[in-house]
C-alpha atoms as a PDB file:
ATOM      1  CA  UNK A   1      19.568  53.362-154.798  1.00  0.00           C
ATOM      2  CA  UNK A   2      17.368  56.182-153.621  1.00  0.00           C
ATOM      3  CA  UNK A   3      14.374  55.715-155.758  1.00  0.00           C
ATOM      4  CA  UNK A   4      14.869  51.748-154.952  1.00  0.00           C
ATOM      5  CA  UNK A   5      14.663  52.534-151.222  1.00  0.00           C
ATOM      6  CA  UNK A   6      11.591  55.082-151.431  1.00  0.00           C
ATOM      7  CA  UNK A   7       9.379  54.686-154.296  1.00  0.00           C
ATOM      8  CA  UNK A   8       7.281  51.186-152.863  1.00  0.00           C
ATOM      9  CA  UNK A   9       6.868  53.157-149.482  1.00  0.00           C
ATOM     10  CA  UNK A  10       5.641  56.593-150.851  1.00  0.00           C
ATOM     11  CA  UNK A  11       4.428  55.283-154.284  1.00  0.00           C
ATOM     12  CA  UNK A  12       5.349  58.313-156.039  1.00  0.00           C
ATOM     13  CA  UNK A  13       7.597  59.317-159.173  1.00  0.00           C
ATOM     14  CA  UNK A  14      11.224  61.069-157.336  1.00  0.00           C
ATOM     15  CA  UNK A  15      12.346  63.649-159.248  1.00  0.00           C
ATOM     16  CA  UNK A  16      16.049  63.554-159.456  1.00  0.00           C
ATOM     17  CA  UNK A  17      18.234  66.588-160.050  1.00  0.00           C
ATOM     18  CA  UNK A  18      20.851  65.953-162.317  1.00  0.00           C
ATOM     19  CA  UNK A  19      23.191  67.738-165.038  1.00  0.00           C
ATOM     20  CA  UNK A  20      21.381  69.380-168.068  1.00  0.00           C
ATOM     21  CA  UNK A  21      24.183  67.178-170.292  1.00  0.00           C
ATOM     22  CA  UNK A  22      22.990  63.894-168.143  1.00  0.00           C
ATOM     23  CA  UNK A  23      19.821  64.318-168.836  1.00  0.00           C
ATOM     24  CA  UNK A  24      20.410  64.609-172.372  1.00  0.00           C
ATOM     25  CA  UNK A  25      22.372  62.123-172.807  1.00  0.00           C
ATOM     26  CA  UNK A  26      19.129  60.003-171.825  1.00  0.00           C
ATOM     27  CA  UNK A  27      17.026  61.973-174.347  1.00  0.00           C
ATOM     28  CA  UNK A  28      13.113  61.461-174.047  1.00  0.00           C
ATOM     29  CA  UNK A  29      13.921  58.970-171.576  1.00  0.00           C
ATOM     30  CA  UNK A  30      15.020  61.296-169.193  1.00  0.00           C
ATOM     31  CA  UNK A  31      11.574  62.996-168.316  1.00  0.00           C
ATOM     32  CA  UNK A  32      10.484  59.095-167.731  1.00  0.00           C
ATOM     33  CA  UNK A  33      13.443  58.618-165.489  1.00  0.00           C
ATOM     34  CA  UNK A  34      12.399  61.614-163.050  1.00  0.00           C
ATOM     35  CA  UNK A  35      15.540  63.607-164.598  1.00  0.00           C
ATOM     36  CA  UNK A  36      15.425  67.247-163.317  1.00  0.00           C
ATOM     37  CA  UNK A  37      18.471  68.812-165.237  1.00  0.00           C
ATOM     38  CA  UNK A  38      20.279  71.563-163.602  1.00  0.00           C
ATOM     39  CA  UNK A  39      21.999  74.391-166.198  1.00  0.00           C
ATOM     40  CA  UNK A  40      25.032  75.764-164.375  1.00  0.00           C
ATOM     41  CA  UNK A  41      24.079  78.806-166.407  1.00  0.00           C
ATOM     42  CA  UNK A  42      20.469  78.788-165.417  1.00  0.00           C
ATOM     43  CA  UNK A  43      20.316  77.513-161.777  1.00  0.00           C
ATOM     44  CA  UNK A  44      16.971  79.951-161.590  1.00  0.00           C
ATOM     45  CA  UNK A  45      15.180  77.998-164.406  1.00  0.00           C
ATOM     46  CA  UNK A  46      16.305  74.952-162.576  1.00  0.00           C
ATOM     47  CA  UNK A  47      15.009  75.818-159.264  1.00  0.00           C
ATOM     48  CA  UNK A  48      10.861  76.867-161.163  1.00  0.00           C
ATOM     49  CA  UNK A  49      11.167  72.891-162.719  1.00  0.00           C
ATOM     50  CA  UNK A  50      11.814  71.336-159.408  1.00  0.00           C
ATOM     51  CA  UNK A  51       9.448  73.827-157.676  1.00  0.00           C
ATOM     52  CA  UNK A  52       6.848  72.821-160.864  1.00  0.00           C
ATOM     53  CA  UNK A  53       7.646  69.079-159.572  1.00  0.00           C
ATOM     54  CA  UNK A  54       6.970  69.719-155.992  1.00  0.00           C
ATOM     55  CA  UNK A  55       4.011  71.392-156.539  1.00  0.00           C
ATOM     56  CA  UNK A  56       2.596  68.383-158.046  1.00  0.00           C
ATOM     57  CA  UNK A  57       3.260  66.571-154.973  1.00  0.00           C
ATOM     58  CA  UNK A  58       6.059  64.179-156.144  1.00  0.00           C
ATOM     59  CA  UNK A  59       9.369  64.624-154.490  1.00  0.00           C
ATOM     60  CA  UNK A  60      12.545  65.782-155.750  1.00  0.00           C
ATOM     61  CA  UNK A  61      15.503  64.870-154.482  1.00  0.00           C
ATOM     62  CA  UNK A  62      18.800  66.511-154.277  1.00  0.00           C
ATOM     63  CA  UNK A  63      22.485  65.218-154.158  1.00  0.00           C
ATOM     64  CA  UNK A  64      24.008  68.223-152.017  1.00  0.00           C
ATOM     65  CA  UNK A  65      27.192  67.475-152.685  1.00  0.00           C
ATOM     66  CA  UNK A  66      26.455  68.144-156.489  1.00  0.00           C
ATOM     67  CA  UNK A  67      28.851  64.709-157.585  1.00  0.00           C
ATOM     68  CA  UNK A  68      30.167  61.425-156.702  1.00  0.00           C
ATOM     69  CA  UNK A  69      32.122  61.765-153.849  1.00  0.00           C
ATOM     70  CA  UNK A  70      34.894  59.092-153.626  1.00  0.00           C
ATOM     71  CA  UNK A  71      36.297  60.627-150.286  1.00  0.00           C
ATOM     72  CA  UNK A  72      35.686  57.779-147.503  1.00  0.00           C
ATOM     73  CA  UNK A  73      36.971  60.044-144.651  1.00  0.00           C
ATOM     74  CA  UNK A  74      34.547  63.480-145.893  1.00  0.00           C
ATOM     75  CA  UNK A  75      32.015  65.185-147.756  1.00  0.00           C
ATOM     76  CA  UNK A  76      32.429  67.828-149.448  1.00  0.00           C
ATOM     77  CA  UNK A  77      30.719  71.236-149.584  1.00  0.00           C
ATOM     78  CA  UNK A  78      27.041  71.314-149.534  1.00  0.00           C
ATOM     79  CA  UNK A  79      25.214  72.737-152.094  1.00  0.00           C
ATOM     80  CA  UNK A  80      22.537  75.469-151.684  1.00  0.00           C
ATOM     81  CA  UNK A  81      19.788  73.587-153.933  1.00  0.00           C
ATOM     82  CA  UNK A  82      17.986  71.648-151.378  1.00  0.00           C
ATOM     83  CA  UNK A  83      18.253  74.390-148.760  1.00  0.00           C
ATOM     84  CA  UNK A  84      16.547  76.783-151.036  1.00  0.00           C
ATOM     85  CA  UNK A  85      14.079  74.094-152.228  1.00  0.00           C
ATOM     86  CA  UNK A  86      13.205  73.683-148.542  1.00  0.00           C
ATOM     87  CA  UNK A  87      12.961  77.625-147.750  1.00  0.00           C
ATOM     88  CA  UNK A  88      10.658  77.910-150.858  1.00  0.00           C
ATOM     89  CA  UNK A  89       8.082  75.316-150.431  1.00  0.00           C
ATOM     90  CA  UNK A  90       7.895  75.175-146.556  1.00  0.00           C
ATOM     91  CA  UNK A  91       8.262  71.415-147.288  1.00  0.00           C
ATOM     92  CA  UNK A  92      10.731  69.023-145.502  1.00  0.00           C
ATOM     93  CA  UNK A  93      13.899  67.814-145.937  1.00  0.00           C
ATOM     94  CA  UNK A  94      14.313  64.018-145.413  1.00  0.00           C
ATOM     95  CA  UNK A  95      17.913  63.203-145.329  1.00  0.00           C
ATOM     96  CA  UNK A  96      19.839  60.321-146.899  1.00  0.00           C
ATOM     97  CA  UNK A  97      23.066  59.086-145.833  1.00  0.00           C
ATOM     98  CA  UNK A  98      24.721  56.006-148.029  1.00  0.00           C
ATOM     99  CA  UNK A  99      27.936  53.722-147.479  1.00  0.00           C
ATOM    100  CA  UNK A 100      28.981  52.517-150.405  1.00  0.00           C
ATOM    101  CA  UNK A 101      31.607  49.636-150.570  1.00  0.00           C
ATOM    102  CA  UNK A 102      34.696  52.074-151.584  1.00  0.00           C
ATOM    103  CA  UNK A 103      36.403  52.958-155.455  1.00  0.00           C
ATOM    104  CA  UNK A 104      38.978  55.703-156.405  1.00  0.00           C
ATOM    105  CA  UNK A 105      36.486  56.532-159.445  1.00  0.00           C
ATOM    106  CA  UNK A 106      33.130  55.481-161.127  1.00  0.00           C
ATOM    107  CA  UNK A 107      34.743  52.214-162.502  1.00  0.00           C
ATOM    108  CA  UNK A 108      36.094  51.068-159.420  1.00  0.00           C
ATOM    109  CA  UNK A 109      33.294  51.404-157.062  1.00  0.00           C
ATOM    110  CA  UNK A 110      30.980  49.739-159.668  1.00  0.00           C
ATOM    111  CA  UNK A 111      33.071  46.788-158.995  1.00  0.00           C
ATOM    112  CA  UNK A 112      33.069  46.817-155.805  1.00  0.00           C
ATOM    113  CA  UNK A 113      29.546  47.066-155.391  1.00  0.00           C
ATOM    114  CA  UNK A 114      28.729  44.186-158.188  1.00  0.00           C
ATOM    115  CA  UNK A 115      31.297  42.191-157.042  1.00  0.00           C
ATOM    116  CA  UNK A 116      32.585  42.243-153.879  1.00  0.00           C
ATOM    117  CA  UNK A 117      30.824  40.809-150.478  1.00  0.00           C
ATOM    118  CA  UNK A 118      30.649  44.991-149.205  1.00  0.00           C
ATOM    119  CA  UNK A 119      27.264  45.924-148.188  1.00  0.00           C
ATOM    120  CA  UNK A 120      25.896  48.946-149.713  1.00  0.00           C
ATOM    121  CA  UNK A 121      24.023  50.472-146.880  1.00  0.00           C
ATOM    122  CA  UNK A 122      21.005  53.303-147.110  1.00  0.00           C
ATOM    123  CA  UNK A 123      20.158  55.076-143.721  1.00  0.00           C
ATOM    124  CA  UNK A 124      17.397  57.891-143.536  1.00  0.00           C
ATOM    125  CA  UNK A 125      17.170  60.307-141.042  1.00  0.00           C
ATOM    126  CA  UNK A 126      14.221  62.214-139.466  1.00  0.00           C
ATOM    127  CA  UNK A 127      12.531  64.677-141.537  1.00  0.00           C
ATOM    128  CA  UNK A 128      13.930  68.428-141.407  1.00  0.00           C
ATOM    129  CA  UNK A 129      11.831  71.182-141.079  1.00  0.00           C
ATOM    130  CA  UNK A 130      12.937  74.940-142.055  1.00  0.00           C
ATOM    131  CA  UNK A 131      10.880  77.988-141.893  1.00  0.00           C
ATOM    132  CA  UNK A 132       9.776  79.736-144.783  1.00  0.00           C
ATOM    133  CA  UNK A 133      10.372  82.701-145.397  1.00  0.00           C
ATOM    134  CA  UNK A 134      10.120  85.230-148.352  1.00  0.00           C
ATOM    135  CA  UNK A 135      13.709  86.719-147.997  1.00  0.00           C
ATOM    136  CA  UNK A 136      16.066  84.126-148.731  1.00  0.00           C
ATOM    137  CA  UNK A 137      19.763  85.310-147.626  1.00  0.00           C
ATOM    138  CA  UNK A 138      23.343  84.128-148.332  1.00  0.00           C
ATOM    139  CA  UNK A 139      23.890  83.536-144.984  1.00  0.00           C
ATOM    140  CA  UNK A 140      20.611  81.546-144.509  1.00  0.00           C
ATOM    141  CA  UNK A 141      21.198  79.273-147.053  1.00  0.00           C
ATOM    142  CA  UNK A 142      24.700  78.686-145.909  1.00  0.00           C
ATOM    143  CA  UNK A 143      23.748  78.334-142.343  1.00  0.00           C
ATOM    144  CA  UNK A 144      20.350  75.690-143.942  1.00  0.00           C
ATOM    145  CA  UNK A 145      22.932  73.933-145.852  1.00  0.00           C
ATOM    146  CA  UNK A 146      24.818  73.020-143.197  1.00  0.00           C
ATOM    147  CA  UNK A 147      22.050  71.831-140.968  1.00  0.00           C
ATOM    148  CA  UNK A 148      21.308  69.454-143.901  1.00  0.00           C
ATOM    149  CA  UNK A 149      24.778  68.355-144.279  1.00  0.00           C
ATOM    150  CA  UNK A 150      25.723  67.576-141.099  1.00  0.00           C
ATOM    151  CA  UNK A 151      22.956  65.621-140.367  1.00  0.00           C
ATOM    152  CA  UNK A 152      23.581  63.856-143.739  1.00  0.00           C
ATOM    153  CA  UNK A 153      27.409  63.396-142.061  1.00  0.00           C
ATOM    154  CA  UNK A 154      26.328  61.726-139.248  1.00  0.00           C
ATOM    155  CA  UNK A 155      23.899  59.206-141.280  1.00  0.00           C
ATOM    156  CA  UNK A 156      27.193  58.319-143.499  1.00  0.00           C
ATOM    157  CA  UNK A 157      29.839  58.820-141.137  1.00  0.00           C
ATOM    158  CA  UNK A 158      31.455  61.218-142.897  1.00  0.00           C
ATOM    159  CA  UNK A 159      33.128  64.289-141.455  1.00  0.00           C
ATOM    160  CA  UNK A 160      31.744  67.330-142.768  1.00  0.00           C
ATOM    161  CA  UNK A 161      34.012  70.005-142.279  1.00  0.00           C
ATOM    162  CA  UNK A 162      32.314  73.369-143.523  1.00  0.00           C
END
């Protein structure tokens, strides 16, 4: 849905950041695809691909929560990815909130959106700006992540609770 909504405006190939075993699953097709895959082992060697993708100019963008969320009431805990993305590049964060016609799993809310009358609803936010800086700490990514999140919160009307 993300790529639908922002590819004919910027006109540029997203980069998406998904699993390693995702994007293998697509094989070659993956690079085509924008697939950025993420090692849980290697988050490091993830981070120089989709700083190699930036640097290109092409986006990348990042699902902070790090999976499907099925929670209609919350989100749940922000990743640091985009945050240190963000701190890295000196490049902004433009946040994505969706409403998704609701499902208890995968299955579910593919029928719901296919076939119910639920509108599937994409709202962007204002571009964030963070400064860059060299030393990245704990607490800076934390306190980055949030910033991110909550404004994602209020764009899906979510709680987000951390």
């Amino acid at each position: 849905m993300v790529g639908l909504v922002f590819i004919p405006h910027i006109k540029k190939k997203i980069g998406f950041i998904t699993k390693t075993s995702v994007a293998k699953a697509f094989g070659r097709f993956s690079h085509y695809l924008g697939m950025i895959g993420i090692d849980p082992e290697n988050k490091a060697e993830s981070l120089e691909r989709s700083m190699r993708w930036l640097e290109k100019g092409n986006p990348v963008c990042v699902f902070p929560e790090g999976r499907r969320n099925y929670d209609t009431e919350k989100l749940t805990k922000g990743k640091t990815g985009a945050a240190r993305l963000a701190l890295r590049s000196n490049l902004p964060v433009v946040p994505v909130g969706i409403i998704t016609p609701g499902g208890k799993n995968t299955a579910e809310s593919l029928r719901s959106f296919f076939f119910s009358r639920a509108p599937l609803e994409v709202h962007i936010g204002q571009a964030l700006q963070f400064q860059h800086t060299e030393e990245v700490t704990h607490e800076l990514l934390e306190d980055t992540t949030r910033t991110i999140m909550q404004v994602i919160s209020g764009l899906c009307e979510k709680k987000y609770p951390y």
